[in-house]
C-alpha atoms as a PDB file:
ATOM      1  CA  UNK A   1     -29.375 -76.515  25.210  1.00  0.00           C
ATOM      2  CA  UNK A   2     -27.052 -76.910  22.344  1.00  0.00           C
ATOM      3  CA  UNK A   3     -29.371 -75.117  20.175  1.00  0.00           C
ATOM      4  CA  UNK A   4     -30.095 -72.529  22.066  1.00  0.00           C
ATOM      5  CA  UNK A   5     -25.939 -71.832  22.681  1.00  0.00           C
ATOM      6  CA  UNK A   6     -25.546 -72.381  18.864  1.00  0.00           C
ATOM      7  CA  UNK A   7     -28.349 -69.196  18.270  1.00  0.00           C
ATOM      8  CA  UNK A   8     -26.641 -67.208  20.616  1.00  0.00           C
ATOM      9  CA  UNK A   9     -22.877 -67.799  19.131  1.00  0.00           C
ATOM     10  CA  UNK A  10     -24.431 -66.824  15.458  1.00  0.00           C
ATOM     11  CA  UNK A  11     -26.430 -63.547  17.517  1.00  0.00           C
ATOM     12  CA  UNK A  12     -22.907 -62.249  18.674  1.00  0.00           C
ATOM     13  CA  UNK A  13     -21.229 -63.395  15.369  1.00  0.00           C
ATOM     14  CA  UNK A  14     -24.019 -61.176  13.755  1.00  0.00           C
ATOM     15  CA  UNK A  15     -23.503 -58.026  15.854  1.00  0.00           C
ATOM     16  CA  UNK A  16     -19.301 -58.283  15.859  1.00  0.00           C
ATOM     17  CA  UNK A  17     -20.045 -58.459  11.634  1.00  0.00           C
ATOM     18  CA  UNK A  18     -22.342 -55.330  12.022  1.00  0.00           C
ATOM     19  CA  UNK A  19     -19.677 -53.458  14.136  1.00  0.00           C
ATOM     20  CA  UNK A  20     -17.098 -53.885  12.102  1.00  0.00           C
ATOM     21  CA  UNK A  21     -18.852 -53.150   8.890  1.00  0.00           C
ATOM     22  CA  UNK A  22     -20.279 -49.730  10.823  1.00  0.00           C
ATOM     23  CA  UNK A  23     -16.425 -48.642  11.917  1.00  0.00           C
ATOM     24  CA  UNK A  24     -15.215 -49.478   8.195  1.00  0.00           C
ATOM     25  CA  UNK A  25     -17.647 -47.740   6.559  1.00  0.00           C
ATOM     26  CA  UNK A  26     -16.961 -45.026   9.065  1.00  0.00           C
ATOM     27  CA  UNK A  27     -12.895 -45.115   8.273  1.00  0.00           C
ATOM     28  CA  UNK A  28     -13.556 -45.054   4.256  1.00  0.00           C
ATOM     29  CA  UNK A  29     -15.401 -42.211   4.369  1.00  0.00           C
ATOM     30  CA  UNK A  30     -12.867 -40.421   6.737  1.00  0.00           C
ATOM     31  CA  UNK A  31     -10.558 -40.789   4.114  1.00  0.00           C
ATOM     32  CA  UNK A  32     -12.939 -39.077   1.552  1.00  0.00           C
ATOM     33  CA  UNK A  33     -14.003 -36.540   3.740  1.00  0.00           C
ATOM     34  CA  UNK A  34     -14.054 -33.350   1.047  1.00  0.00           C
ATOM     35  CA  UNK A  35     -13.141 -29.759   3.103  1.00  0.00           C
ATOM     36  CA  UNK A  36     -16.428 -28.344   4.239  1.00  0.00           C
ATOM     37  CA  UNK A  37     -17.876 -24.660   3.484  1.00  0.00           C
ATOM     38  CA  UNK A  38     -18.879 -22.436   5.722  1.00  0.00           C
ATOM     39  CA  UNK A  39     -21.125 -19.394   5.134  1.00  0.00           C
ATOM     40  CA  UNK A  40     -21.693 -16.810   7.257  1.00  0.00           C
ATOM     41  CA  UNK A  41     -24.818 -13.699   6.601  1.00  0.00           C
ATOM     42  CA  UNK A  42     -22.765 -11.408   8.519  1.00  0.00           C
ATOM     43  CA  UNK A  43     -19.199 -11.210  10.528  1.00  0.00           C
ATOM     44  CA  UNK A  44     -17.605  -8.814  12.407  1.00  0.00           C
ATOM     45  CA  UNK A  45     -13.610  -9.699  12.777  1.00  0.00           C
ATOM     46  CA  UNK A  46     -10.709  -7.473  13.160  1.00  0.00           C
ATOM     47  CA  UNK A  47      -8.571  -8.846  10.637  1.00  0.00           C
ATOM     48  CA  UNK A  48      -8.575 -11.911   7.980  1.00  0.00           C
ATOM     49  CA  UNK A  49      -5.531 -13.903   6.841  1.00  0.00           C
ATOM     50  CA  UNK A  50      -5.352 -15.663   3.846  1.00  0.00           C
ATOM     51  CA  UNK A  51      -2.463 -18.136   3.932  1.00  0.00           C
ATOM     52  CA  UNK A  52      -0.951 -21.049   1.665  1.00  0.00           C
ATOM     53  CA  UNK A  53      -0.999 -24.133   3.107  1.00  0.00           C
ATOM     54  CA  UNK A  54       2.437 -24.029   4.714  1.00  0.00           C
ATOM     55  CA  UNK A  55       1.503 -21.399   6.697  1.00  0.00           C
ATOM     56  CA  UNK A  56       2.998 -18.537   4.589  1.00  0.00           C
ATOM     57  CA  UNK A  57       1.234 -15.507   4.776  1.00  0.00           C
ATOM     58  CA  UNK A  58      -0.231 -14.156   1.113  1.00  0.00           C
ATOM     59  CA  UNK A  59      -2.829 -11.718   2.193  1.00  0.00           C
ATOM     60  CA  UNK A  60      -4.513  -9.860   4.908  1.00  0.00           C
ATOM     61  CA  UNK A  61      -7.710  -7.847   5.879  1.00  0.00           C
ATOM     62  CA  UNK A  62      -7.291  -5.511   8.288  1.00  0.00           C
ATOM     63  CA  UNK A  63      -8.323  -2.498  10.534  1.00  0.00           C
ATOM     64  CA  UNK A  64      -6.572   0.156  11.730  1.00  0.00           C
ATOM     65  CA  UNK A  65      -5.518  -1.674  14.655  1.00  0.00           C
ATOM     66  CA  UNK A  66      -4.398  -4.952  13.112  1.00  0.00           C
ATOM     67  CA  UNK A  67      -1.939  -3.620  10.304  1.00  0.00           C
ATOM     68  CA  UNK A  68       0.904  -5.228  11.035  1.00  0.00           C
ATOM     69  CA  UNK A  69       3.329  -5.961   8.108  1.00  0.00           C
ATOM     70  CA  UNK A  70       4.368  -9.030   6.765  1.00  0.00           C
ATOM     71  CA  UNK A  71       7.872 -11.055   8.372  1.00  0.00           C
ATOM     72  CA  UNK A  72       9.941  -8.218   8.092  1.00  0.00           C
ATOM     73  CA  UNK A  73       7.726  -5.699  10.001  1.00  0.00           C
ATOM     74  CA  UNK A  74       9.082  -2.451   8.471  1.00  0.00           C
ATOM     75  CA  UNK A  75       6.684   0.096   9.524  1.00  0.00           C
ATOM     76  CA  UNK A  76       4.572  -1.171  12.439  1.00  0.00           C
ATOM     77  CA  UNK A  77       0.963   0.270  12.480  1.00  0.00           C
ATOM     78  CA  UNK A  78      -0.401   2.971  11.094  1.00  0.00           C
ATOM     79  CA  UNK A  79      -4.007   4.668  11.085  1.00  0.00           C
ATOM     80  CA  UNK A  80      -5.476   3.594   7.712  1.00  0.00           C
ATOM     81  CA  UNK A  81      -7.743  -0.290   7.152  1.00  0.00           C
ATOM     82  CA  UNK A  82      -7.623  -1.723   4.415  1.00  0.00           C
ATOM     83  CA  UNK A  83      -5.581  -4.983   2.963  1.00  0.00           C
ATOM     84  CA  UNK A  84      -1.885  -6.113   2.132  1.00  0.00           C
ATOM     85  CA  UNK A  85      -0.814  -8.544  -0.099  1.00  0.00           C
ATOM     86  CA  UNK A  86       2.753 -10.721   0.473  1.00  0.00           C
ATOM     87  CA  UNK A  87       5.347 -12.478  -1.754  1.00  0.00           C
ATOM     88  CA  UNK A  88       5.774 -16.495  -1.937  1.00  0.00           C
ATOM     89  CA  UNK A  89       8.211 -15.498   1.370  1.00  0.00           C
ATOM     90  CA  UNK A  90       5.975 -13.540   3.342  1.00  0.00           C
ATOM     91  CA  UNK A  91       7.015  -9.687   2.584  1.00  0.00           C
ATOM     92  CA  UNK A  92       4.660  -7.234   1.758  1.00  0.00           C
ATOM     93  CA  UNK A  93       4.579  -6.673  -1.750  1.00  0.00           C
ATOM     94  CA  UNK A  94       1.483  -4.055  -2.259  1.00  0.00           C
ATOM     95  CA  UNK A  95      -1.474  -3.324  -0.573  1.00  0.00           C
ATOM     96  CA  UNK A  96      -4.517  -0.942  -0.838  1.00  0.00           C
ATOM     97  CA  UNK A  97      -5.943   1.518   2.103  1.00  0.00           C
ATOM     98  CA  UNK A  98      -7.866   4.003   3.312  1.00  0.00           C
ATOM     99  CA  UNK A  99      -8.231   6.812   6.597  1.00  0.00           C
ATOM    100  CA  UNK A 100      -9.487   9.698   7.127  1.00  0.00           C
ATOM    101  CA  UNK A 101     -10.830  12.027   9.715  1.00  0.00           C
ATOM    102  CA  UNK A 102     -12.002  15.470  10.966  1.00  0.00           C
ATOM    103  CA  UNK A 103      -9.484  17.857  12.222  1.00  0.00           C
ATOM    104  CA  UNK A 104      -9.683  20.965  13.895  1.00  0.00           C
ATOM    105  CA  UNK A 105     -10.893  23.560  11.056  1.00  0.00           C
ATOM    106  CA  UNK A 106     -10.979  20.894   8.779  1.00  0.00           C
ATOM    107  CA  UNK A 107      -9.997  17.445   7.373  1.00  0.00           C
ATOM    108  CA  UNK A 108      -7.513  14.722   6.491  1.00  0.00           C
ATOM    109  CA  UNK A 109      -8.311  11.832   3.520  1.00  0.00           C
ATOM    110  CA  UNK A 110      -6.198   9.203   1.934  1.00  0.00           C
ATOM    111  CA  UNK A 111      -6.719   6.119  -0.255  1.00  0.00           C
ATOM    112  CA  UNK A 112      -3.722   4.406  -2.231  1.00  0.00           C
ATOM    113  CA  UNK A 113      -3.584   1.187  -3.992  1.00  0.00           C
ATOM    114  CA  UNK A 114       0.182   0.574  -3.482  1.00  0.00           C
ATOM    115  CA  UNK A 115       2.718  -1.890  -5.587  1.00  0.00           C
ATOM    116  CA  UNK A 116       5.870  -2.240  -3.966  1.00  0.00           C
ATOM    117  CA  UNK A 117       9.410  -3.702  -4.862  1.00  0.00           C
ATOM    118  CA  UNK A 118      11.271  -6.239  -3.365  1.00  0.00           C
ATOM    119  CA  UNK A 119      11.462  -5.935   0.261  1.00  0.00           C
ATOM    120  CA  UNK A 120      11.064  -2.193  -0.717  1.00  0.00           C
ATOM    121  CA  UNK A 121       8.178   0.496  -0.046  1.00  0.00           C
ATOM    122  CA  UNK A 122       6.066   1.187  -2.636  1.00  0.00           C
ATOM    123  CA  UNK A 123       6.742   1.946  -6.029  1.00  0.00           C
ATOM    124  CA  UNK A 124       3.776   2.591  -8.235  1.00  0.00           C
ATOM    125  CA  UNK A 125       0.919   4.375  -6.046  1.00  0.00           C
ATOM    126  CA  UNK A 126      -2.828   5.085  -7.303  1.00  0.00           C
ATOM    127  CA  UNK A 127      -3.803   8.034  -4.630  1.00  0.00           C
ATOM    128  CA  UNK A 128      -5.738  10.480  -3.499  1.00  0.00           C
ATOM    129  CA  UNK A 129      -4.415  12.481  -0.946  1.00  0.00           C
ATOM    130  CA  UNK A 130      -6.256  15.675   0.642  1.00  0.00           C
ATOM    131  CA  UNK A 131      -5.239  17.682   3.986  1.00  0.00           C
ATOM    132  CA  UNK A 132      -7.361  21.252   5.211  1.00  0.00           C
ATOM    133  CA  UNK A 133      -6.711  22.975   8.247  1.00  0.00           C
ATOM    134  CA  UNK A 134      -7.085  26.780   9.718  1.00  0.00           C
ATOM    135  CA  UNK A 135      -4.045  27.330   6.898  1.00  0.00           C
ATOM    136  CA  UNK A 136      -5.582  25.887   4.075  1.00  0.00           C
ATOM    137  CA  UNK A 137      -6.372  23.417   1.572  1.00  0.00           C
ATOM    138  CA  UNK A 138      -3.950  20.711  -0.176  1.00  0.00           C
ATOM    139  CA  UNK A 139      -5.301  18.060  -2.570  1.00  0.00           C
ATOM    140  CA  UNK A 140      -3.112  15.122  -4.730  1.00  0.00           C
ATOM    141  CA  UNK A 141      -4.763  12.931  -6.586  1.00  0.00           C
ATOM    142  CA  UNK A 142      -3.254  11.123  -9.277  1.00  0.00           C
ATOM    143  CA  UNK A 143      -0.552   7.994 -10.491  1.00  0.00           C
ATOM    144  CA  UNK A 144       2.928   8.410  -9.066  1.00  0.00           C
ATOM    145  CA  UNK A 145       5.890   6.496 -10.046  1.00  0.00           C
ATOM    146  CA  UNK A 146       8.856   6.255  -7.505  1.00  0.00           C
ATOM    147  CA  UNK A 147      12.499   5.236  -7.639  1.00  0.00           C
ATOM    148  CA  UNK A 148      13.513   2.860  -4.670  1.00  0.00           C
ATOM    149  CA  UNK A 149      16.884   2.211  -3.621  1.00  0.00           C
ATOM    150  CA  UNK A 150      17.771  -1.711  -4.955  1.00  0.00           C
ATOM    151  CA  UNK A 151      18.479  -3.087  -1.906  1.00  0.00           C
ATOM    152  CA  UNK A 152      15.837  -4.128   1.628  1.00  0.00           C
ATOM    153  CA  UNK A 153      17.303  -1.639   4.341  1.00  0.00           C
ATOM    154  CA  UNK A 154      13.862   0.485   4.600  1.00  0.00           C
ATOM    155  CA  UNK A 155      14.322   1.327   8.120  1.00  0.00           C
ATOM    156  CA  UNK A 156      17.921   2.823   7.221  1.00  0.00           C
ATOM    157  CA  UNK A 157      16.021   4.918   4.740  1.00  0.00           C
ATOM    158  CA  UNK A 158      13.201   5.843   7.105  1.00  0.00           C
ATOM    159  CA  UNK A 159      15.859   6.802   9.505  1.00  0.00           C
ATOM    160  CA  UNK A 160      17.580   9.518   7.478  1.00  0.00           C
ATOM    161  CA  UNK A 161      14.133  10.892   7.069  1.00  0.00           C
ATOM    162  CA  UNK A 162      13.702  11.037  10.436  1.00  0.00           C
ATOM    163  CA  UNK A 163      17.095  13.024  11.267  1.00  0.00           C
ATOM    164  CA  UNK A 164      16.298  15.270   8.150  1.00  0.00           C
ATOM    165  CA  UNK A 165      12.974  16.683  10.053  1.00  0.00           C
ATOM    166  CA  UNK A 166      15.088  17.182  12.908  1.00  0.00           C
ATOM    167  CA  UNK A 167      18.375  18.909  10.895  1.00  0.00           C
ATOM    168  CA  UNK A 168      18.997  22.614  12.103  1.00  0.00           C
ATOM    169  CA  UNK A 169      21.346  23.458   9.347  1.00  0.00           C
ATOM    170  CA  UNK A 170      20.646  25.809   6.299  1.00  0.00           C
ATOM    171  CA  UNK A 171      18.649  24.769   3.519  1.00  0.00           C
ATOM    172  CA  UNK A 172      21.610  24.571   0.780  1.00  0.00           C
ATOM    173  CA  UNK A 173      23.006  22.303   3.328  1.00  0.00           C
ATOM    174  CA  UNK A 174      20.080  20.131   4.168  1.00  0.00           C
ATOM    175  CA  UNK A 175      20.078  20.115  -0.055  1.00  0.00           C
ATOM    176  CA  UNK A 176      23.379  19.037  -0.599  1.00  0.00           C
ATOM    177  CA  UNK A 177      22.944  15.769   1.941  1.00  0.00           C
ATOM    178  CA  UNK A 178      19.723  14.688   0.651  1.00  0.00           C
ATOM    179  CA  UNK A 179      21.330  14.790  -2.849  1.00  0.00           C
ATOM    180  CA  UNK A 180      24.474  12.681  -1.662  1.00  0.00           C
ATOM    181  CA  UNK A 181      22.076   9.982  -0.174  1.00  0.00           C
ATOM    182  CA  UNK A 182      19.769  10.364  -3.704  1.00  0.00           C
ATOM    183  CA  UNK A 183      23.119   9.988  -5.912  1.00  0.00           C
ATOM    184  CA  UNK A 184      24.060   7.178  -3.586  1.00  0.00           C
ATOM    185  CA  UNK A 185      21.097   5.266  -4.305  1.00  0.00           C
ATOM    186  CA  UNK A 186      20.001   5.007  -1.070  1.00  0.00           C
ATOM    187  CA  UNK A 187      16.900   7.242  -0.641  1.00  0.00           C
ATOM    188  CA  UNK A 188      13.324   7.440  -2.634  1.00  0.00           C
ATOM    189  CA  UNK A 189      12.729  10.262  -5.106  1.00  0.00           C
ATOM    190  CA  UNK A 190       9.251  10.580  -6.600  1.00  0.00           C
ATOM    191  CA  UNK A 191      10.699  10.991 -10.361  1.00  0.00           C
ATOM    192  CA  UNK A 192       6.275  11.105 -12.135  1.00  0.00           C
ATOM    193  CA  UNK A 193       3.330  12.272 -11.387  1.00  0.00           C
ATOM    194  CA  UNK A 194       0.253  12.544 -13.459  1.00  0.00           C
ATOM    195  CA  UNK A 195      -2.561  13.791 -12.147  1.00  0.00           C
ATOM    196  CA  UNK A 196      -4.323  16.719 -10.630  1.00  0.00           C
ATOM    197  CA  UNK A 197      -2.039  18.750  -7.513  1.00  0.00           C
ATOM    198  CA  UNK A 198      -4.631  21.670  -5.886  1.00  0.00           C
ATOM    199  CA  UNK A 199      -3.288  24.300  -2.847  1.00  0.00           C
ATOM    200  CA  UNK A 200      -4.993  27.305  -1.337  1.00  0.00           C
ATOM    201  CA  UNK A 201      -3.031  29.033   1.510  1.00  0.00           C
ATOM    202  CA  UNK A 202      -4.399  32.253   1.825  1.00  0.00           C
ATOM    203  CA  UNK A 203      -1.865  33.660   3.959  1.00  0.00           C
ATOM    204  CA  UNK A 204       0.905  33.203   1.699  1.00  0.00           C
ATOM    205  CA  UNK A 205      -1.596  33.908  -1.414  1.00  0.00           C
ATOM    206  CA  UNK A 206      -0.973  30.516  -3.266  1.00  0.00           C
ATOM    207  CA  UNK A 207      -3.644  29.688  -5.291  1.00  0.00           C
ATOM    208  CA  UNK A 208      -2.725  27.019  -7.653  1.00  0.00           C
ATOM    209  CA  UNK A 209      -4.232  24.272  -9.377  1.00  0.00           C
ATOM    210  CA  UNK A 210      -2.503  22.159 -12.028  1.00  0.00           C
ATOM    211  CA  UNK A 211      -3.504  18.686 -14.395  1.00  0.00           C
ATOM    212  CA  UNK A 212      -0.655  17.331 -16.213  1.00  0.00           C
ATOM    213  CA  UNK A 213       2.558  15.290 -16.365  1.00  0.00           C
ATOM    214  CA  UNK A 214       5.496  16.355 -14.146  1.00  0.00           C
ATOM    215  CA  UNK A 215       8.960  14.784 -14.551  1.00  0.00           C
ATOM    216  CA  UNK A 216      11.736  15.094 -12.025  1.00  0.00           C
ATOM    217  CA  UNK A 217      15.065  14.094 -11.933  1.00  0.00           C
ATOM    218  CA  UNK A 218      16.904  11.313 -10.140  1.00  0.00           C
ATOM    219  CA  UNK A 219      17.481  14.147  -6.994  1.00  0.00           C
ATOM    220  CA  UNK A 220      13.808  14.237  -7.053  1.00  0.00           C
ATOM    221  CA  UNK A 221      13.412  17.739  -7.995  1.00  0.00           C
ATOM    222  CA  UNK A 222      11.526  19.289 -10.716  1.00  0.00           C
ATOM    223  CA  UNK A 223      13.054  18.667 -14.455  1.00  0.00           C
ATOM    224  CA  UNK A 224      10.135  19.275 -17.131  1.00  0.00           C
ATOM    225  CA  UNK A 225       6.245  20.172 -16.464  1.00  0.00           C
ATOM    226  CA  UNK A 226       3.702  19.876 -18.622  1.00  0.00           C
ATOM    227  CA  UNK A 227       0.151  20.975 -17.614  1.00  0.00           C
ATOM    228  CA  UNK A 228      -2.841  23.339 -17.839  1.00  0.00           C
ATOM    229  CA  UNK A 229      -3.241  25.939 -14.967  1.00  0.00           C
ATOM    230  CA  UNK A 230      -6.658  27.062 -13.238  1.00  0.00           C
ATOM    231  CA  UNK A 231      -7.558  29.386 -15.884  1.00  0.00           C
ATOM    232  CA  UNK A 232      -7.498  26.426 -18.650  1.00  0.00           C
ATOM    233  CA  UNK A 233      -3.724  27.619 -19.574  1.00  0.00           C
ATOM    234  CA  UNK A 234      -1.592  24.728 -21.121  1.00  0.00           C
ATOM    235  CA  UNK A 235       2.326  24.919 -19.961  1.00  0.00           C
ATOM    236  CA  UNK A 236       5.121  23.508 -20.762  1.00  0.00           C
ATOM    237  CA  UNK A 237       8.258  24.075 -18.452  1.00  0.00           C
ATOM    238  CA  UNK A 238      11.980  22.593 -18.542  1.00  0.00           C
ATOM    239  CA  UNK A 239      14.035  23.160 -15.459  1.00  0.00           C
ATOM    240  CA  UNK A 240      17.907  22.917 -14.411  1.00  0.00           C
ATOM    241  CA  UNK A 241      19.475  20.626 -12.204  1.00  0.00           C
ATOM    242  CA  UNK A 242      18.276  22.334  -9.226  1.00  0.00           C
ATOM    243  CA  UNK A 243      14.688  22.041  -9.978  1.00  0.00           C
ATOM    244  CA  UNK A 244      14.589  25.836  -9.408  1.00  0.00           C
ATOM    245  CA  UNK A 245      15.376  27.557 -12.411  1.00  0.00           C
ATOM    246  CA  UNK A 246      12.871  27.584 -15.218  1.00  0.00           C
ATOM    247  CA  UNK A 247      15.460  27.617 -17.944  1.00  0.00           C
ATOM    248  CA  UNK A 248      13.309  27.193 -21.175  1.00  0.00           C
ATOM    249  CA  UNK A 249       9.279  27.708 -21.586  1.00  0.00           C
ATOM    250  CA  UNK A 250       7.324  26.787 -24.771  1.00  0.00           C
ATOM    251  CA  UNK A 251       4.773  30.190 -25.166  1.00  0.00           C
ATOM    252  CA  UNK A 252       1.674  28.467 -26.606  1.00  0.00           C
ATOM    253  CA  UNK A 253      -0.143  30.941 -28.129  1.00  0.00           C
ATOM    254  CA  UNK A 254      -3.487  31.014 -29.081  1.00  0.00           C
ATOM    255  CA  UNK A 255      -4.026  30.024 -32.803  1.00  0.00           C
ATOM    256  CA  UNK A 256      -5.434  32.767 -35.339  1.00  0.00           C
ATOM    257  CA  UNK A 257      -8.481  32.242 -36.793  1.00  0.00           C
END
């Protein structure tokens, strides 16, 4: 009897040892448990964060649907997919996208890879920009350089935009404010382009191409163009304040041979 209670004792000894061995072994490799991969053949998502491991937003896929901005939210959504990137605290800080579409009696196409400042809109801009309707055709493409205000109130900006497509005053007038809020600092002017610019309008007979480098001033109006025309003429073109007045052109004539 003895025996037989003694086997039994060292049984259940036996299995407690086993248990306990299993549930360490278990708890050691818990705590070298490396991250595991996934992979994935295909997947169809609307939109892919990529985030630091506080949580803090750094970049985003996205569709058209999905493109909301980073934690200050400046524009809302838009039509164009593509992807955003964001600063160590969360604002966007460039981005690259695409749209496009048929219109009636024609078509609308944009792609920009977009570097922006500092709680700012973008600043350096890689486009291509094209727009055709019953009226015509107008096609950008091309590196533009902007100046931004130095400070974060985008809306403020956005909102004087806003009230300028809805001013009814004269045009000197709608000139003089937008060069108050320029000399202020407080709005965008695109002050370089290089690149190609192309409009047809039939009905007002434009019919201009031009490839070159064109400088304006801090009002953002034209200050010094250089570049070759349709028929492969070369032109250089300095301008006055207004951006109106060609005041001096360089006549390159064609060398004697």
């Amino acid at each position: 009897m003895e025996n037989k209670l003694l086997k039994e004792v060292r049984l259940l000894r036996a299995i407690v040892v086993c248990v306990v061995l299993l549930y360490a072994g278990q708890l050691f490799m818990s705590f070298d448990k490396r991250p595991e991969k996934t992979r994935f053949e295909e997947i169809d998502v609307e939109r892919i964060n990529i985030i630091e491991k506080d949580g803090t937003l750094k970049m985003a896929l996205f569709n058209a649907a999905k493109m909301e901005k980073g934690v200050d939210q400046r524009q809302g959504q838009g039509e164009s997919a593509g992807m955003h990137f964001y600063n160590q605290e969360g604002y966007e800080c460039g981005g690259l996208t695409f749209r496009g579409k048929k219109l009636d009696g024609g078509q609308h196409a944009s792609a920009g890879l977009m570097f922006d400042g500092y709680r700012q809109d973008q600043a350096v801009v890689l486009e291509h920009v094209e727009g055709k309707d019953s009226t015509g055709l107008e096609v950008r493409d091309g590196l533009g350089i902007l100046y931004r205000p130095d400070r974060s109130l985008v809306r403020e900006e956005y909102d004087f935009y806003k009230r300028m497509r809805e001013f009814k005053g004269s045009q000197r007038e709608r000139d003089s404010l937008e060069d108050a809020m320029a000399d202020a600092g407080k709005v965008t002017t695109r002050r370089l382009f290089v690149g190609t610019r192309r409009k047809n309008e039939p009905a007002t007979g434009t019919d201009m191409e031009e490839t070159g480098i064109f400088i304006r001033n801090r009002f953002g109006r034209d200050a010094i163009r250089l570049y070759v025309d349709r028929k492969n003429k070369p032109h250089l073109q300095f301008y006055d304040s207004t951006g109106k007045v060609l005041v001096y052109e360089v006549d390159l004539k064609a060398k004697k041979r």
